[in-house]
Protein backbone atom coordinates (compact mmCIF):
# COMPACT_ATOMS: atom_id res chain seq x y z
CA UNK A 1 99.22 109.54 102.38
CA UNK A 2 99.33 107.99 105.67
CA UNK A 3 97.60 105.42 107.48
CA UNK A 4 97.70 104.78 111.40
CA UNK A 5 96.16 102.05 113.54
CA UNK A 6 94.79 104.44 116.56
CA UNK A 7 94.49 101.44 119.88
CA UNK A 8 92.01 103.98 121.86
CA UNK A 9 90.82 107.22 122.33
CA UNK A 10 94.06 108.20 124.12
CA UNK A 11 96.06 107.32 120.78
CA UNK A 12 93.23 109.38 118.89
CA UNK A 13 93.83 112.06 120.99
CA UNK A 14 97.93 111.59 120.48
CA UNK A 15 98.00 111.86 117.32
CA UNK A 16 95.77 115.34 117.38
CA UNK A 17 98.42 116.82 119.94
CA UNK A 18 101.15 115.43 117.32
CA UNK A 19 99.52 117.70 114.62
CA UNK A 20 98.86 120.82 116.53
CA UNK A 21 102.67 120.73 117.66
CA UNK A 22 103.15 121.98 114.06
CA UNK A 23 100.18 123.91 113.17
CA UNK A 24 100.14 127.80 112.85
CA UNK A 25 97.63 130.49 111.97
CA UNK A 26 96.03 129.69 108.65
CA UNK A 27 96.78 126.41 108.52
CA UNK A 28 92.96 124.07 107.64
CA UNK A 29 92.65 120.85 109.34
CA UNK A 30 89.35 118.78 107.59
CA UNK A 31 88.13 116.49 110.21
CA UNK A 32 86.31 113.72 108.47
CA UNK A 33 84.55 110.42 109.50
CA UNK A 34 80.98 108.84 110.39
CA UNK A 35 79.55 109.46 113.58
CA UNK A 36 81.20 107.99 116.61
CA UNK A 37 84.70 107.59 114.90
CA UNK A 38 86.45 110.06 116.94
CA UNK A 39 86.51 112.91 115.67
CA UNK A 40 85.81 115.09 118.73
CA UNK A 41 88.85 112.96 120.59
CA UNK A 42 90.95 114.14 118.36
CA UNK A 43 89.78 117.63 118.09
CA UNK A 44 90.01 117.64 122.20
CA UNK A 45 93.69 116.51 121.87
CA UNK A 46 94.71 119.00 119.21
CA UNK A 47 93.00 121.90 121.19
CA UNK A 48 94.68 121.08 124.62
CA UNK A 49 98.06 121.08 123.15
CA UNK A 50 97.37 124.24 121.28
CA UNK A 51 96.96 125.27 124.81
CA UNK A 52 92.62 125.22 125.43
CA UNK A 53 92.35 124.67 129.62
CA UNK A 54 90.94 121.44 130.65
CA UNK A 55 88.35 123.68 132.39
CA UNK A 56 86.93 124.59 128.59
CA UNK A 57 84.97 121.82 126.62
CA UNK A 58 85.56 120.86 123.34
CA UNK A 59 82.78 119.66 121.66
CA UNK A 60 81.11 119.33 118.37
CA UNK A 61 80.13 123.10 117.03
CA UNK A 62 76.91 120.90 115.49
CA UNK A 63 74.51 123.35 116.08
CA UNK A 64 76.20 126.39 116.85
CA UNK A 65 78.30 125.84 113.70
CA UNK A 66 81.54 127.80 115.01
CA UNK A 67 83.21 127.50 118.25
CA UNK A 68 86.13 129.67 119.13
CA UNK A 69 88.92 129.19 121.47
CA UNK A 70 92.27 130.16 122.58
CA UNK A 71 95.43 128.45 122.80
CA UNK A 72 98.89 129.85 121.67
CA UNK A 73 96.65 130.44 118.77
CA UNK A 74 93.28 131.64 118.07
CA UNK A 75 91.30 128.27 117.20
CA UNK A 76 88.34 128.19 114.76
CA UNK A 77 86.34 124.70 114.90
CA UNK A 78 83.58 124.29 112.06
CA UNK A 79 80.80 121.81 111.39
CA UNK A 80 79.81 122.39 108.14
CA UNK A 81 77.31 119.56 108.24
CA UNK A 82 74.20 121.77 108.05
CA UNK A 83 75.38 124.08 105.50
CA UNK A 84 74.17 123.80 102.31
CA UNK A 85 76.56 126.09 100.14
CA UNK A 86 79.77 128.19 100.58
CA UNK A 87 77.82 131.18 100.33
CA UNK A 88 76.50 130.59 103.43
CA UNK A 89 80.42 130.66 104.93
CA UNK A 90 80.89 133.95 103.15
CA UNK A 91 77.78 135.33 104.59
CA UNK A 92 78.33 134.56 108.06
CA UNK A 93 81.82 135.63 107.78
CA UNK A 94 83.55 132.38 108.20
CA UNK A 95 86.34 132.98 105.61
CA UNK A 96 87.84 136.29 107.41
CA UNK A 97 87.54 133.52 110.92
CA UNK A 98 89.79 131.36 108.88
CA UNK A 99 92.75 133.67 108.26
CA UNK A 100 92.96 134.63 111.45
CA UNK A 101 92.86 130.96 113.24
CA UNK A 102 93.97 127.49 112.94
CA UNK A 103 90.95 125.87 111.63
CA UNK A 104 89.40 122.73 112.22
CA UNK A 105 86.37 121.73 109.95
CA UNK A 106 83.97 118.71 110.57
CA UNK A 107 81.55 117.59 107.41
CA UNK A 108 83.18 119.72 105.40
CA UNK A 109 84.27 117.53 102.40
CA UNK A 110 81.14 118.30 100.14
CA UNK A 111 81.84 122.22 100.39
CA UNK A 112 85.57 121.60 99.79
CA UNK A 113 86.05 122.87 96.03
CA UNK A 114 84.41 126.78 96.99
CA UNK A 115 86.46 126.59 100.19
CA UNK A 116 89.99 125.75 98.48
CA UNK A 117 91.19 122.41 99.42
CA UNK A 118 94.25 123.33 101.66
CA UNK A 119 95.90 122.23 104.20
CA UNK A 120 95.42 118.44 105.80
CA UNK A 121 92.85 115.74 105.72
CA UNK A 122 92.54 113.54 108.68
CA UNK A 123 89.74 111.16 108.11
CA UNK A 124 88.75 108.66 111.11
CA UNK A 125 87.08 105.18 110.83
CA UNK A 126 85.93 102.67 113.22
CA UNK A 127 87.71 99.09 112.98
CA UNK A 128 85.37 96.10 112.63
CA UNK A 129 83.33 95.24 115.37
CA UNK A 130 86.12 92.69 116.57
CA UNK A 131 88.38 94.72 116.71
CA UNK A 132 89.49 97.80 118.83
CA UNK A 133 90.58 101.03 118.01
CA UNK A 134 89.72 103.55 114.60
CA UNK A 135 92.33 104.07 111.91
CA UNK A 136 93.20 107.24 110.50
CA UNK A 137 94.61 108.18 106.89
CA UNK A 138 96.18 111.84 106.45
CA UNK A 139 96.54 113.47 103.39
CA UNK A 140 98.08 116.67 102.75
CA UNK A 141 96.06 118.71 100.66
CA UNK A 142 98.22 121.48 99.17
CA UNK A 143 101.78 122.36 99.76
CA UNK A 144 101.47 123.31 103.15
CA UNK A 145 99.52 119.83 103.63
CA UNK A 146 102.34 117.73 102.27
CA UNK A 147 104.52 119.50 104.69
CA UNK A 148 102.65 118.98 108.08
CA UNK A 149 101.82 115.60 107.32
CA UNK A 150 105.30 114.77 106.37
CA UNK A 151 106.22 116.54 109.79
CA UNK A 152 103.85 114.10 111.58
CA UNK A 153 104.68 111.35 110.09
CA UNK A 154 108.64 112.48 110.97
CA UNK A 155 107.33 112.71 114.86
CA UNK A 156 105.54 109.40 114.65
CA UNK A 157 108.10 107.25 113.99
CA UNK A 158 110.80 108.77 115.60
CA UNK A 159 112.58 110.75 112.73
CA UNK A 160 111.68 113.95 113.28
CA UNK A 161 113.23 116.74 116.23
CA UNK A 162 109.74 117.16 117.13
């Protein structure tokens, strides 16, 4: 596991561009943490260096549930929030959108065991009140998990070629 003191919303967005340097179709990033902890700055960072224009917004797929862009890689973001079982992914064909993009799920912890927990965890929290900034832990979920977050935390601190 690791844990990062994130300064601002430019460091929030950092660290997303850090992970998306090393993601690739089929990998599952699960976006966690309470409202207004910053998890849309980090989805807009990831997304612009997977290569999303400025021009196109990246926001929360709240009610729309899936939003799809393009980067160097097809990009699948899900909020999961208002689903109430993994049948309803199956139904609406969310799985087959999976395989085919790097995906980015929001609320999705309490669906996690019918999805397959794969890939990496990056949950977000507010500091204290007095203080500034959010900290994220990262957790690699599977195999592939262990490895990007490994690779991150090789780029982080310097250790890594990339």
């Amino acid at each position: 596991m690791l844990t990062l003191d994130l300064e601002s919303r430019r460091a929030t967005r950092r660290l997303g561009a850090a992970l998306a340097a090393r993601l690739e179709i089929g990998d599952v990033v699960w976006l966690e943490g309470e409202l207004g902890a910053g998890k849309t700055f980090f989805a807009r960072g990831l997304f612009r260096a997977l290569g999303v224009p400025e021009a196109v917004p990246v926001t929360s797929p709240t009610f729309a549930l899936l939003h799809e862009h393009e980067g160097r890689v097809p990009i699948a973001h899900l909020d999961l929030y208002r689903l109430s079982g993994v049948e309803e992914l199956v139904e609406l064909g969310l799985f087959e959108v999976m395989e085919r993009s790097v995906t980015v799920i929001e609320w999705g912890a309490r669906l996690r065991p019918g999805i397959g927990a794969r890939g990496i965890e990056v949950k977000l929290a507010r500091r204290a009140a007095e203080e500034r900034g959010r900290a994220a832990t990262i957790r690699g979920l599977d195999a592939r998990g262990e490895a990007l977050m490994d690779g991150l935390a090789d780029s982080l601190t310097g250790r890594g070629a990339g």
